[in-house]
PDB file of N, CA and C in Angstrom:
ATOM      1  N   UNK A   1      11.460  -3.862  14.405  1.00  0.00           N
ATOM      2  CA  UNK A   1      10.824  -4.952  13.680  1.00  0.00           C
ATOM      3  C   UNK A   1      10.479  -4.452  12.274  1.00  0.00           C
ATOM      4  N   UNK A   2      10.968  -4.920  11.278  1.00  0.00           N
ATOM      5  CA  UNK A   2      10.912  -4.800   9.796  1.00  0.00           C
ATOM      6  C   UNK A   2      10.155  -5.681   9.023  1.00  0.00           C
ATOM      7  N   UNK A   3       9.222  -4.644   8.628  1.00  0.00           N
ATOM      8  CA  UNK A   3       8.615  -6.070   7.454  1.00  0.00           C
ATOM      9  C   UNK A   3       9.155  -6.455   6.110  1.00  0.00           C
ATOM     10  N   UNK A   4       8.604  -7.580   5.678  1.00  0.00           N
ATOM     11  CA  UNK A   4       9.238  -7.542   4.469  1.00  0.00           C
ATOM     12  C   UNK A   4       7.689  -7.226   3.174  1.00  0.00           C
ATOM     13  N   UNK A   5       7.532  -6.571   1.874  1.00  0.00           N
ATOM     14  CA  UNK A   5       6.843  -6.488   0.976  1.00  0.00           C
ATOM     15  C   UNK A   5       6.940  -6.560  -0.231  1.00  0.00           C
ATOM     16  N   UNK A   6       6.149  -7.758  -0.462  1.00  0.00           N
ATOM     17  CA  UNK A   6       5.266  -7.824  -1.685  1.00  0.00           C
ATOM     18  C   UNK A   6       4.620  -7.148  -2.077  1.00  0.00           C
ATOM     19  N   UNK A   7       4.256  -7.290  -3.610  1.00  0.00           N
ATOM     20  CA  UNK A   7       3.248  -6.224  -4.497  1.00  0.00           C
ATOM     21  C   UNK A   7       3.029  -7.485  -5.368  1.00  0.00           C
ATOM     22  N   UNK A   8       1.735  -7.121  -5.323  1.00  0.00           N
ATOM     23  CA  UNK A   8       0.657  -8.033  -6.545  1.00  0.00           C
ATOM     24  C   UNK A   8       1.160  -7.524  -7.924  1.00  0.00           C
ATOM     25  N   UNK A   9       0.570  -8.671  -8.650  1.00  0.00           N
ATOM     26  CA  UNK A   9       0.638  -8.372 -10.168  1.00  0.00           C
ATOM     27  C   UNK A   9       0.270  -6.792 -10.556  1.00  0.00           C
ATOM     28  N   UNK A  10      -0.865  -6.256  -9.857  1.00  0.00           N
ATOM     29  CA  UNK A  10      -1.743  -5.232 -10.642  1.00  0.00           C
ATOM     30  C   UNK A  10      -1.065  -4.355  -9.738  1.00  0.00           C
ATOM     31  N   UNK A  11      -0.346  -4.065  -8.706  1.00  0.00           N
ATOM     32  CA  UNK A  11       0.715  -3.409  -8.054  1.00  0.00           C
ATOM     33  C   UNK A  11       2.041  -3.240  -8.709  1.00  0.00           C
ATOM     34  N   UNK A  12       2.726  -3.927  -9.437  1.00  0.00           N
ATOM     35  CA  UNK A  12       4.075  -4.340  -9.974  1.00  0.00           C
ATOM     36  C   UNK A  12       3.602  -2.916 -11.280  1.00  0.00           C
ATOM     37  N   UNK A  13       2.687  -3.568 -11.744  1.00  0.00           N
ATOM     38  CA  UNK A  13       2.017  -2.891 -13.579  1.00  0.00           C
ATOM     39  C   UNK A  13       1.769  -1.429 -13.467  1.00  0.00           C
ATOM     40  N   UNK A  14       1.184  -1.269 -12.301  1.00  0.00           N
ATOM     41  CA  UNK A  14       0.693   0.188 -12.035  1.00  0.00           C
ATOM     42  C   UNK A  14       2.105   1.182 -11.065  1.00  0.00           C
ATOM     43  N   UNK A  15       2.678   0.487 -10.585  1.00  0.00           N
ATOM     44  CA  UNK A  15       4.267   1.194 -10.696  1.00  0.00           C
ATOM     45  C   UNK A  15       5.179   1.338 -11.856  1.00  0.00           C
ATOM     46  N   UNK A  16       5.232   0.613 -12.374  1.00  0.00           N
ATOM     47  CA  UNK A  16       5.873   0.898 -13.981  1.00  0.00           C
ATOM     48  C   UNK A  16       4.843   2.142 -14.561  1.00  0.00           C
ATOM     49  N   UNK A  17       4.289   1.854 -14.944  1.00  0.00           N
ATOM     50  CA  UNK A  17       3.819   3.060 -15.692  1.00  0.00           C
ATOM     51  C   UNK A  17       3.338   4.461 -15.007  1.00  0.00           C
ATOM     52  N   UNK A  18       3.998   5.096 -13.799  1.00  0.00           N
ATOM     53  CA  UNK A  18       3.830   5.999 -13.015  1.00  0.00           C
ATOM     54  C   UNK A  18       4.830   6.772 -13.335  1.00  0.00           C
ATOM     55  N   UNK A  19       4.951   8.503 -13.199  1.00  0.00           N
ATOM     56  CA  UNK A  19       5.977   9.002 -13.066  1.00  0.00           C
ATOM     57  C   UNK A  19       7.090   8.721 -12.328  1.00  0.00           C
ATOM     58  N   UNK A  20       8.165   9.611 -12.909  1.00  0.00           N
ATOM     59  CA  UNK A  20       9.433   9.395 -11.566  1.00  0.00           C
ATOM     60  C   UNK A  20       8.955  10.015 -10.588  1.00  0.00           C
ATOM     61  N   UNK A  21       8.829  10.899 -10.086  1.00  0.00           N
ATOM     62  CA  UNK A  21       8.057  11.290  -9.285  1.00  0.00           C
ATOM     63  C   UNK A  21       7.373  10.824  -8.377  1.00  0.00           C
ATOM     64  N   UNK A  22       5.918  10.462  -9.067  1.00  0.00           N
ATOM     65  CA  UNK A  22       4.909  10.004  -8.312  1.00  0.00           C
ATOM     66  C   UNK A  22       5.523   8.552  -7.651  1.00  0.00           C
ATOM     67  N   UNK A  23       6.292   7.520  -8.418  1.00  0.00           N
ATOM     68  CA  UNK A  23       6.740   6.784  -7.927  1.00  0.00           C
ATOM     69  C   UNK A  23       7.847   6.886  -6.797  1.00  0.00           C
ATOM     70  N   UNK A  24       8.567   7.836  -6.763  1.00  0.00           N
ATOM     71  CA  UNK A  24       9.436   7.964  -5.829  1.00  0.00           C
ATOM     72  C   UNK A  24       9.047   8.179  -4.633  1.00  0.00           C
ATOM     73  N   UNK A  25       7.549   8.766  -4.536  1.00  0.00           N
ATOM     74  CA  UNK A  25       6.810   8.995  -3.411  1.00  0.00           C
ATOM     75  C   UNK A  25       6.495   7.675  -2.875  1.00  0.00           C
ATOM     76  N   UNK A  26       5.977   7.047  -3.611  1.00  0.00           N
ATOM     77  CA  UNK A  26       5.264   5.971  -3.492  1.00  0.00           C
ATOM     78  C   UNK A  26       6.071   4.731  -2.690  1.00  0.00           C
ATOM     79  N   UNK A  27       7.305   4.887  -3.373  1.00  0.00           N
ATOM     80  CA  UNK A  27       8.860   4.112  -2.986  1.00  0.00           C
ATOM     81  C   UNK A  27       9.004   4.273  -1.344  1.00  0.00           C
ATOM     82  N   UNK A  28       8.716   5.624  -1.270  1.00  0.00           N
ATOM     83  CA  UNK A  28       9.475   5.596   0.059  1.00  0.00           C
ATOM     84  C   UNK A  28       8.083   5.780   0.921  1.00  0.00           C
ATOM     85  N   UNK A  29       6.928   5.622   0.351  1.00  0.00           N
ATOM     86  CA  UNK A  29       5.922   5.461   1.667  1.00  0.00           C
ATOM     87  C   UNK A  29       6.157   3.706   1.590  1.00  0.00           C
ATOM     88  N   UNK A  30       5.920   3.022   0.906  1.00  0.00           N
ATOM     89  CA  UNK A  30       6.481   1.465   1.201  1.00  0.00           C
ATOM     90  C   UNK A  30       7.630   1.238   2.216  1.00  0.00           C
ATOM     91  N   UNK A  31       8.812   1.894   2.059  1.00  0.00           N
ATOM     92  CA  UNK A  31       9.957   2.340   2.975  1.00  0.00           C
ATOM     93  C   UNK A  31       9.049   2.397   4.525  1.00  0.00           C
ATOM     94  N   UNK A  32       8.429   3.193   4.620  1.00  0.00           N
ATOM     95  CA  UNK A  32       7.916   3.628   5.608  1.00  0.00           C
ATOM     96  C   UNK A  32       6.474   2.592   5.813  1.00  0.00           C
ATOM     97  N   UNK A  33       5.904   2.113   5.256  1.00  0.00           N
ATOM     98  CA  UNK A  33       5.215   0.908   6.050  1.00  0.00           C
ATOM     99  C   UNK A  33       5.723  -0.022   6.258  1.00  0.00           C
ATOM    100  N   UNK A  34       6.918  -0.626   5.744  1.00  0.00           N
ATOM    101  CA  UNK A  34       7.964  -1.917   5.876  1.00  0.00           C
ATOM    102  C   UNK A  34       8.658  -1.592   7.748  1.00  0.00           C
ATOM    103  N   UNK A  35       8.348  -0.423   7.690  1.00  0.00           N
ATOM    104  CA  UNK A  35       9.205  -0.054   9.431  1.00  0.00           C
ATOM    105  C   UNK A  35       8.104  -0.410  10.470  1.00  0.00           C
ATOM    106  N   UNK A  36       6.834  -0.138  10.021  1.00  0.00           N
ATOM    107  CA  UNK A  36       5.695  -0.084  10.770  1.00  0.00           C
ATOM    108  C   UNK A  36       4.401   0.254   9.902  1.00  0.00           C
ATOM    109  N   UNK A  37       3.899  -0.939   9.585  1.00  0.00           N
ATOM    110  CA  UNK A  37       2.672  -0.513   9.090  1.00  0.00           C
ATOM    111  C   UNK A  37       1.100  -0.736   9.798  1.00  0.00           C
ATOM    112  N   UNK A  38       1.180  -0.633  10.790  1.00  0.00           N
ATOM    113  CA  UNK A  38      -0.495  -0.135  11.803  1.00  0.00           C
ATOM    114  C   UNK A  38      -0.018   1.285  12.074  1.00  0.00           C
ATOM    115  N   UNK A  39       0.731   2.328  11.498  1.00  0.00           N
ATOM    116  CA  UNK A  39       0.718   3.099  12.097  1.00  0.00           C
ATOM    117  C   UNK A  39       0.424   4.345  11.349  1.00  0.00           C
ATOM    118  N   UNK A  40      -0.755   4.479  12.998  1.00  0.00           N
ATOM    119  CA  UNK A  40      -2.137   5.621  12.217  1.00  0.00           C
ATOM    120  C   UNK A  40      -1.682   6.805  11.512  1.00  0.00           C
ATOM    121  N   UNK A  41      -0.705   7.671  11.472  1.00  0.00           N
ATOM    122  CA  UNK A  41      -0.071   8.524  10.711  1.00  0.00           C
ATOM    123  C   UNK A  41      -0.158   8.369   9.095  1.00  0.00           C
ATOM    124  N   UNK A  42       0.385   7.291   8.479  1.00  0.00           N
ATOM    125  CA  UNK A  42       0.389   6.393   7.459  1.00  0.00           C
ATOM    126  C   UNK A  42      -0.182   5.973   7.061  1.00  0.00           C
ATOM    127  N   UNK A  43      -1.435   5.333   7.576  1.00  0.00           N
ATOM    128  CA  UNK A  43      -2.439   4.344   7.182  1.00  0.00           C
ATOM    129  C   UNK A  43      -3.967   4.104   8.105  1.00  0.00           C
ATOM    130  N   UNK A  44      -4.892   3.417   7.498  1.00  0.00           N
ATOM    131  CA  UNK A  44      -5.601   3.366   8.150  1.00  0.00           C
ATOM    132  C   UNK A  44      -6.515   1.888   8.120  1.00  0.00           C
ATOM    133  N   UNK A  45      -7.344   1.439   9.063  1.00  0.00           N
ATOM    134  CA  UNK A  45      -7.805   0.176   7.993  1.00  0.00           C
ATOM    135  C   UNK A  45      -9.078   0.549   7.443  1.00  0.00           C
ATOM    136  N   UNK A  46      -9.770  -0.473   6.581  1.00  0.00           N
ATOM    137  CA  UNK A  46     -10.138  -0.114   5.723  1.00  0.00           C
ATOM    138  C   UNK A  46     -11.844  -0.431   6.249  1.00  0.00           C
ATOM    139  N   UNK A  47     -12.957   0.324   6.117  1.00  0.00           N
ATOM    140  CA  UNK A  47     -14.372  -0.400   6.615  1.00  0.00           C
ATOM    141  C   UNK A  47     -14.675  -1.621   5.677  1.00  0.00           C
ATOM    142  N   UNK A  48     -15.474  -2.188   6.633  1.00  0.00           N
ATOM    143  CA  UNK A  48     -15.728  -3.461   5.224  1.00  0.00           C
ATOM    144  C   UNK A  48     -14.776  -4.354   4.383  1.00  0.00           C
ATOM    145  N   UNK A  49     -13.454  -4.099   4.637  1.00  0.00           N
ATOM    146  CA  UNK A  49     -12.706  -5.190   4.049  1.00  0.00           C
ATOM    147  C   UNK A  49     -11.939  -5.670   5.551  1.00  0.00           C
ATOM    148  N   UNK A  50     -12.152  -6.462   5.501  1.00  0.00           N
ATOM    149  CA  UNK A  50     -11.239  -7.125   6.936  1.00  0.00           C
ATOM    150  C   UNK A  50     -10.103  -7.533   7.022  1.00  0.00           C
ATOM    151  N   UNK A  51      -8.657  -6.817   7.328  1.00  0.00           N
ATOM    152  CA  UNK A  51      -7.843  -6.782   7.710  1.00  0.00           C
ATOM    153  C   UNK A  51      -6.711  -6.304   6.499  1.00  0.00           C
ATOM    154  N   UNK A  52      -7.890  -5.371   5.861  1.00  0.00           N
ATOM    155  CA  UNK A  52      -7.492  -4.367   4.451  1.00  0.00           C
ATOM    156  C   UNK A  52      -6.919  -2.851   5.009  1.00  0.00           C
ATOM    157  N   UNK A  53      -5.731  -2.632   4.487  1.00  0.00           N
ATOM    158  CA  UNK A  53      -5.377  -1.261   4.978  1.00  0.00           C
ATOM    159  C   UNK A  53      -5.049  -0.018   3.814  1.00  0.00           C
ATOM    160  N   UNK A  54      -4.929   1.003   3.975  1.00  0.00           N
ATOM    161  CA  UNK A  54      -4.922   1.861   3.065  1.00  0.00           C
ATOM    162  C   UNK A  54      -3.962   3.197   3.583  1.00  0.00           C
ATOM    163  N   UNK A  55      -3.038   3.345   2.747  1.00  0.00           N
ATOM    164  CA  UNK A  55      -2.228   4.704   2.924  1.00  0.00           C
ATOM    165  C   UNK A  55      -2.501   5.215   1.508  1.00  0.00           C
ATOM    166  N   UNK A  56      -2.556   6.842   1.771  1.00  0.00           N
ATOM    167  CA  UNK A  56      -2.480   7.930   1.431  1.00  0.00           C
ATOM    168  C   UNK A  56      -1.215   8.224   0.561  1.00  0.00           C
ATOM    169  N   UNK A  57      -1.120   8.195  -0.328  1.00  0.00           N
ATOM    170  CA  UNK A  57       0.129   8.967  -0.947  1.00  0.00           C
ATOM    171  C   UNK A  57       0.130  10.791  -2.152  1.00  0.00           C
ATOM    172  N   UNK A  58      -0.672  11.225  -1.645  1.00  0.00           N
ATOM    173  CA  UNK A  58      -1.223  12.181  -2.531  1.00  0.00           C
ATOM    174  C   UNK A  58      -2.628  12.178  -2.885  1.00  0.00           C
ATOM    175  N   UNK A  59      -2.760  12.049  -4.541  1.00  0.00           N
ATOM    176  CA  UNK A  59      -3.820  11.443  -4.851  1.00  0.00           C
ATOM    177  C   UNK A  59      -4.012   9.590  -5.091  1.00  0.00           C
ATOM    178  N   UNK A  60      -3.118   9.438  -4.726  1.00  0.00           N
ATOM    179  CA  UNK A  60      -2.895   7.704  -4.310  1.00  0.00           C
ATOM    180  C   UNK A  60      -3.266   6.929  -3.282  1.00  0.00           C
ATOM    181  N   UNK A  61      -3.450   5.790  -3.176  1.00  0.00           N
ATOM    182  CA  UNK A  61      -3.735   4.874  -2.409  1.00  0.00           C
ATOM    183  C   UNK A  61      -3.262   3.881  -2.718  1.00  0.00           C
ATOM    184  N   UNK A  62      -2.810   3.457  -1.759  1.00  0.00           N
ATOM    185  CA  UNK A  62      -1.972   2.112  -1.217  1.00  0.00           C
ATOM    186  C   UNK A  62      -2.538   1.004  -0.886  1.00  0.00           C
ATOM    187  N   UNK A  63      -3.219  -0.076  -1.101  1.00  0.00           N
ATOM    188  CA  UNK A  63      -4.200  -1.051  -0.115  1.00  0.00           C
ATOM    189  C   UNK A  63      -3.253  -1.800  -0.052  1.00  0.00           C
ATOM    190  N   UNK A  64      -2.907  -2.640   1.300  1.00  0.00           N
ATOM    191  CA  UNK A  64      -2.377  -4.048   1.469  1.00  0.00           C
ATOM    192  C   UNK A  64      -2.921  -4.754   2.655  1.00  0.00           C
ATOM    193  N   UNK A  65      -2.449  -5.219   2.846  1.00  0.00           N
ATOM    194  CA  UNK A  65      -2.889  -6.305   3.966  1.00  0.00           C
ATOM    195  C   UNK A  65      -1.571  -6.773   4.380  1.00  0.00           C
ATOM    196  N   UNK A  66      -1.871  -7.142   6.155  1.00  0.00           N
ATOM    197  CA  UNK A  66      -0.160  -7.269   6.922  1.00  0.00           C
ATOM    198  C   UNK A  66      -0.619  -9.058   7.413  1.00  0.00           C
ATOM    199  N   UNK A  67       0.832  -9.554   7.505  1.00  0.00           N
ATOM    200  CA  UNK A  67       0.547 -10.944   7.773  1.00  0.00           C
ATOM    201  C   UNK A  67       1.522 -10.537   8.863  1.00  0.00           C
ATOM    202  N   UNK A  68       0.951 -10.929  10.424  1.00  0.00           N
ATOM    203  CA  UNK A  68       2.114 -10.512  11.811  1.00  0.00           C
ATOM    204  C   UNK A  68       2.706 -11.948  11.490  1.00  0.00           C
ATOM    205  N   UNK A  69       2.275 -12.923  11.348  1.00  0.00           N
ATOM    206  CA  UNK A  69       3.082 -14.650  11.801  1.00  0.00           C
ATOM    207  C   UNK A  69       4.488 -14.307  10.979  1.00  0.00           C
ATOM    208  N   UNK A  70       4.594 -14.406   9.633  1.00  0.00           N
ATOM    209  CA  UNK A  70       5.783 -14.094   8.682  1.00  0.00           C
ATOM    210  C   UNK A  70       5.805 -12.937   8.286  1.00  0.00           C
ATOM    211  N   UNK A  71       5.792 -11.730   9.240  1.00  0.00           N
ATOM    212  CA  UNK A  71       6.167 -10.001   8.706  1.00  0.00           C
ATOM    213  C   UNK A  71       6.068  -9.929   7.301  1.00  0.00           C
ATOM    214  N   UNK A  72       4.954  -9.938   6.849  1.00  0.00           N
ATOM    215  CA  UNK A  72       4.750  -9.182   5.545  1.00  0.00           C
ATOM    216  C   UNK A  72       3.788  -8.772   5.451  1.00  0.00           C
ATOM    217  N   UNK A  73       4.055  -7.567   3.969  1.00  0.00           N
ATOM    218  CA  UNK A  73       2.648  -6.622   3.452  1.00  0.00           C
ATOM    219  C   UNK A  73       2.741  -7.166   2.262  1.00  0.00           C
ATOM    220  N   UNK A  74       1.222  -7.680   2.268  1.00  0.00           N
ATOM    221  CA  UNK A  74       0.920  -7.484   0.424  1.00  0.00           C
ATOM    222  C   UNK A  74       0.611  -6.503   0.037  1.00  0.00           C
ATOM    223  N   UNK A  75       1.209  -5.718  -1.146  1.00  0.00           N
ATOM    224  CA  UNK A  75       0.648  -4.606  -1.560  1.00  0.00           C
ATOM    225  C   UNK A  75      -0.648  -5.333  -2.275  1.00  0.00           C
ATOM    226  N   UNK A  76      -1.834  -4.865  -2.465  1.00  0.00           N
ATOM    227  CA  UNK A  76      -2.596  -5.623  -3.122  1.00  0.00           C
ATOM    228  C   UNK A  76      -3.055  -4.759  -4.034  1.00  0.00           C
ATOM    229  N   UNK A  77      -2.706  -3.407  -4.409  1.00  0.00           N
ATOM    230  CA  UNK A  77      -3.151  -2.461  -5.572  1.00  0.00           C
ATOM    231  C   UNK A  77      -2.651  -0.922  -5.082  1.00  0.00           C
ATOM    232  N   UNK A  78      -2.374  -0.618  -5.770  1.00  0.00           N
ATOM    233  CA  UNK A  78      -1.751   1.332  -6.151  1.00  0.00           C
ATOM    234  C   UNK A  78      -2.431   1.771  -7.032  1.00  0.00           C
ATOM    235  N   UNK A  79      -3.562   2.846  -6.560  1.00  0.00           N
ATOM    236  CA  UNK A  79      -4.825   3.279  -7.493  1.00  0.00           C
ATOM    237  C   UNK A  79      -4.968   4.756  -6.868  1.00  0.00           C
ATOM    238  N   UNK A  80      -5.370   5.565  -8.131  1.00  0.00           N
ATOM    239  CA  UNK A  80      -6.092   6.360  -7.734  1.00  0.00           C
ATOM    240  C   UNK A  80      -7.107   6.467  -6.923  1.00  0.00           C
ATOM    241  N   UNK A  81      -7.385   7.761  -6.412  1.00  0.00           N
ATOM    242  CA  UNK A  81      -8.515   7.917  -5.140  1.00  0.00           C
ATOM    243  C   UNK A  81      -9.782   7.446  -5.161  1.00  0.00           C
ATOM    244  N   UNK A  82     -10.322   7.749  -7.073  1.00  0.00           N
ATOM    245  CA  UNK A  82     -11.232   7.552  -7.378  1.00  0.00           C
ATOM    246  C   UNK A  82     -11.566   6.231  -8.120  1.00  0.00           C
ATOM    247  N   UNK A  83     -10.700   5.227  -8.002  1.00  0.00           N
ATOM    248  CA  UNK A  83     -10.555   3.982  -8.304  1.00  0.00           C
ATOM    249  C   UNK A  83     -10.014   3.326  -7.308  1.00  0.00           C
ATOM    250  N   UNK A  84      -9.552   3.655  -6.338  1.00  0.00           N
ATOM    251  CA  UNK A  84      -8.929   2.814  -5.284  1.00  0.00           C
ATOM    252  C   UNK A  84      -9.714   2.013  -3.913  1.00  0.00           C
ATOM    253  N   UNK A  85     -11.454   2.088  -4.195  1.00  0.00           N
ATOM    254  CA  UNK A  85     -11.912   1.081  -3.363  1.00  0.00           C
ATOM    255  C   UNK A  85     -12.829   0.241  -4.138  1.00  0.00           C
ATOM    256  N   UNK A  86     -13.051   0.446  -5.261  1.00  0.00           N
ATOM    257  CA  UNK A  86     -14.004  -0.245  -6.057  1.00  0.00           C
ATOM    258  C   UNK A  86     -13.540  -1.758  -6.475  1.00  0.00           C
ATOM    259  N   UNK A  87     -14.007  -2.529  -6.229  1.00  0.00           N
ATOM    260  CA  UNK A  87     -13.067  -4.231  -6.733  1.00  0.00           C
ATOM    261  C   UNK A  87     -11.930  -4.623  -6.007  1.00  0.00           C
ATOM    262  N   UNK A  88     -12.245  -4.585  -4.460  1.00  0.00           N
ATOM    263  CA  UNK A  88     -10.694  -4.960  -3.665  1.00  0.00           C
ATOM    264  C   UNK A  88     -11.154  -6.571  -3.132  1.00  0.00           C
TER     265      UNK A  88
END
């Protein structure tokens, strides 16, 4: 079962201006929540936001949210560690 993903506006903006690198990481952890994203290896959910999830990519973070009815992830922001729970 494959999902399909979206990325928000402030997701789209904050991949462009990332290294090759850092983005390539980033590329293929999406890769890898599109296969399965509840899975605890990868991700986790989030306290206090309800039905908010968060992967790890380094010093990165991933937040999205999964819709099971029509298989999708919104990415809803790609932030640093120290910016990545403030305003979700």
């Amino acid at each position: 079962m494959s999902y399909q993903a979206k990325l928000s506006r402030e997701a789209v903006k904050r991949l462009e201006r990332l290294d090759q690198a850092t983005y390539a990481r980033i590329e293929r952890r999406l890769y890898e929540l599109k296969a399965n994203p509840y899975d605890p290896r990868i991700s986790k959910p989030l306290k206090g936001s309800e039905g908010m999830r968060s992967s790890r990519v380094g010093d990165w973070r991933v937040l999205y949210t999964v819709n099971r009815s029509i298989q999708t992830i919104y990415i809803v922001a790609i932030r640093t560690r120290g910016e990545a729970y403030r305003k979700i």
